[in-house]
N, C-alpha and C. Protein backbone atom coordinates (compact mmCIF):
# COMPACT_ATOMS: atom_id res chain seq x y z
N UNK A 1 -77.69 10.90 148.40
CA UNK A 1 -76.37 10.39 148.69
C UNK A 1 -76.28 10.06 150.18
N UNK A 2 -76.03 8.50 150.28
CA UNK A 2 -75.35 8.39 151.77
C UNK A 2 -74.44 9.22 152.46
N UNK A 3 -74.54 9.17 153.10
CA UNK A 3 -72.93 9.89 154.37
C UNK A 3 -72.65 8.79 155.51
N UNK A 4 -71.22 8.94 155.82
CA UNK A 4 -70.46 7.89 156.25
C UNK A 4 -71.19 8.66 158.11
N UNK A 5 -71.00 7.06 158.88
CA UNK A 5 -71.61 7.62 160.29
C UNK A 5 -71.15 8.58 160.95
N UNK A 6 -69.42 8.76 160.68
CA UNK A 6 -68.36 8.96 160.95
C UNK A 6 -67.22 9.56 160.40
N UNK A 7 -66.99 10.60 160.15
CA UNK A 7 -65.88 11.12 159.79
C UNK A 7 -64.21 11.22 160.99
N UNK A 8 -63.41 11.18 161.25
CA UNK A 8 -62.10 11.41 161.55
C UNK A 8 -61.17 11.91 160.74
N UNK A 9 -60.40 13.35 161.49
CA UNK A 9 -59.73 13.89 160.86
C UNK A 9 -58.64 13.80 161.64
N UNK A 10 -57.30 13.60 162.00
CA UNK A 10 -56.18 13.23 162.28
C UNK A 10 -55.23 14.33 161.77
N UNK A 11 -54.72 14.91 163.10
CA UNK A 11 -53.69 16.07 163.05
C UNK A 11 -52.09 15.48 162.14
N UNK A 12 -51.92 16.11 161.47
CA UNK A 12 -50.28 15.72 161.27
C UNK A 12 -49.27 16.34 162.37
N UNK A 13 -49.46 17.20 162.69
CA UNK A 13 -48.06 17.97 163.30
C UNK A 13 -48.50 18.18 164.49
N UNK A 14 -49.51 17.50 165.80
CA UNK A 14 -49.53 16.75 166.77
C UNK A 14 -50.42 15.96 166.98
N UNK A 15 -50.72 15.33 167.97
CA UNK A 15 -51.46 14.16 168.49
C UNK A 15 -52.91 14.71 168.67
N UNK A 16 -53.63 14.76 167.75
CA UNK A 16 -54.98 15.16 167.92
C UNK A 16 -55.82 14.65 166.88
N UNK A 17 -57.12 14.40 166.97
CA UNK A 17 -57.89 13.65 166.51
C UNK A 17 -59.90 14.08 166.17
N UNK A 18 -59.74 14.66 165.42
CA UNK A 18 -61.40 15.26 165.52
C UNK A 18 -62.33 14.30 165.30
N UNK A 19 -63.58 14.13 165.86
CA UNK A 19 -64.46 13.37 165.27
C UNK A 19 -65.65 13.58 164.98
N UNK A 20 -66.37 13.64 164.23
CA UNK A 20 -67.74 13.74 163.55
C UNK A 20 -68.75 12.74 162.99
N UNK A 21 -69.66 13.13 164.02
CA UNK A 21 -70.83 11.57 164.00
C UNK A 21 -71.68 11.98 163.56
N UNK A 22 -72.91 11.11 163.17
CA UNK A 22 -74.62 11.53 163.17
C UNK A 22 -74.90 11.01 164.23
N UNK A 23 -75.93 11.60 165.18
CA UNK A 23 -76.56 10.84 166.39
C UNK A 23 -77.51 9.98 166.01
N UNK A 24 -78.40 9.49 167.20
CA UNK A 24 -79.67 8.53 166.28
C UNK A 24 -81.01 9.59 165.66
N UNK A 25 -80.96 10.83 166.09
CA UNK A 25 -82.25 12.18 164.79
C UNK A 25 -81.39 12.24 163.89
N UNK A 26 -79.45 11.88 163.58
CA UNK A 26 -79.41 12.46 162.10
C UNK A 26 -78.83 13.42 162.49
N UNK A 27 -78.40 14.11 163.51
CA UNK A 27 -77.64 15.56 163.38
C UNK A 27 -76.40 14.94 163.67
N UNK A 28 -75.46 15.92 162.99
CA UNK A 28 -74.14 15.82 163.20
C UNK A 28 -73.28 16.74 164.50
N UNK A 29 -72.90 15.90 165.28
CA UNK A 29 -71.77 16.02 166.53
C UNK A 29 -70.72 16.14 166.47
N UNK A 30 -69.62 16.78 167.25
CA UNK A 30 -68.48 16.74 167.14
C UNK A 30 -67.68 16.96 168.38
N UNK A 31 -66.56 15.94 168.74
CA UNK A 31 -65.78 15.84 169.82
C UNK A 31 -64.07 15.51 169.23
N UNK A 32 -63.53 16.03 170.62
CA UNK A 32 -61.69 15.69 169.76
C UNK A 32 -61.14 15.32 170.84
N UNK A 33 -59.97 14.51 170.48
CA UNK A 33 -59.58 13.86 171.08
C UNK A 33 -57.61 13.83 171.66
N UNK A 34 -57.28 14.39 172.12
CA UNK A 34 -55.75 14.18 172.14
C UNK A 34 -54.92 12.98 173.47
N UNK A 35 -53.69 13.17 173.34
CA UNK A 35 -52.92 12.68 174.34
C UNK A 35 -53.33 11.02 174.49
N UNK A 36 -53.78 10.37 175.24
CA UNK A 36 -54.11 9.05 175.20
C UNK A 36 -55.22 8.48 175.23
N UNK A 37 -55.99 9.31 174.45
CA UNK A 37 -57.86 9.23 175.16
C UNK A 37 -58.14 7.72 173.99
N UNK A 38 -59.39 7.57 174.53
CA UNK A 38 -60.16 6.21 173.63
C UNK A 38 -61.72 7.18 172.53
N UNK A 39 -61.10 6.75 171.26
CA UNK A 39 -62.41 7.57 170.64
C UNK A 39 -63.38 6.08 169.99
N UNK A 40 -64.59 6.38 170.12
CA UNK A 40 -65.35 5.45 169.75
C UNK A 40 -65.31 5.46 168.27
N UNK A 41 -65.76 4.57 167.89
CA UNK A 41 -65.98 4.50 166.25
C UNK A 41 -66.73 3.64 165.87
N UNK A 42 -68.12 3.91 165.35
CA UNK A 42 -69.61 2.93 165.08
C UNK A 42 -69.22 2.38 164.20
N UNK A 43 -68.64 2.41 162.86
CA UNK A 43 -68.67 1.32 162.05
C UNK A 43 -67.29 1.20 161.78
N UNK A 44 -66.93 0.10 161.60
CA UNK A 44 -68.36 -1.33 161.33
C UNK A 44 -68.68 -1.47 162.87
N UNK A 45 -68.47 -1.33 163.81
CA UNK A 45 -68.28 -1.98 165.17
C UNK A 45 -69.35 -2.06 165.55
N UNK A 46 -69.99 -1.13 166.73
CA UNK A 46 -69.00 -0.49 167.16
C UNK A 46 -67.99 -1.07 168.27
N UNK A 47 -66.92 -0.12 168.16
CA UNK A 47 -65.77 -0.80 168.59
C UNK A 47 -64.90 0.81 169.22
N UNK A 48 -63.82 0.88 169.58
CA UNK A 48 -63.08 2.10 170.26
C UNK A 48 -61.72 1.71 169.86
N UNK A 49 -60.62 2.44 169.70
CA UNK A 49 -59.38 2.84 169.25
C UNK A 49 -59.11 3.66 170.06
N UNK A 50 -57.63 3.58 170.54
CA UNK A 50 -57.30 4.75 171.12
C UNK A 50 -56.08 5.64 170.24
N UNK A 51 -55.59 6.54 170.42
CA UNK A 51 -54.86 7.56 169.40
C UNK A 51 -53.72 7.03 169.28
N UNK A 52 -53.21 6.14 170.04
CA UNK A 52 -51.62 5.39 169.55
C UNK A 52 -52.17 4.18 168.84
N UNK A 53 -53.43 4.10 168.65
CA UNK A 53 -53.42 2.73 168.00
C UNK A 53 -54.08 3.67 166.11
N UNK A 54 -54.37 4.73 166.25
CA UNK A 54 -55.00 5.35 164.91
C UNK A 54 -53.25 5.66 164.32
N UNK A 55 -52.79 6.28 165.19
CA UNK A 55 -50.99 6.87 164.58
C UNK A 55 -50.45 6.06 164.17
N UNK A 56 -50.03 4.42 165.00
CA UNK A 56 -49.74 3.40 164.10
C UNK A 56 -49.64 3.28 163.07
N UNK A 57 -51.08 3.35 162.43
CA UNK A 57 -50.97 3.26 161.40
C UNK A 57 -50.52 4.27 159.99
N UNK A 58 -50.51 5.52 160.60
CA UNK A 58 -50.17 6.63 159.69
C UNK A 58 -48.36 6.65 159.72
């Protein structure tokens, strides 16, 4: 089974943002993100979002 490059998990009850990558060996990373930061995001892109532009949409 594939796995997505990228997981994001998105706080409801404040402004926070987890993220979970594979690097280029295949291990999985993890960084978070709050307040006005820019989180990267490889696919499809890659490309970057920042956390008022992910809330938007929720």
């Amino acid at each position: 089974m594939k796995t997505p490059p990228c997981l994001m998990i998105v706080a409801q009850d404040e402004r926070r943002v987890e993220r979970h990558w594979r690097d280029e060996r295949g291990a999985w990373r993890h960084g978070e993100a709050t307040g006005e930061c820019v989180m990267p995001v490889p696919h499809p892109g890659p490309t970057e979002l920042t956390l008022a532009e992910i809330y938007e949409v929720l």
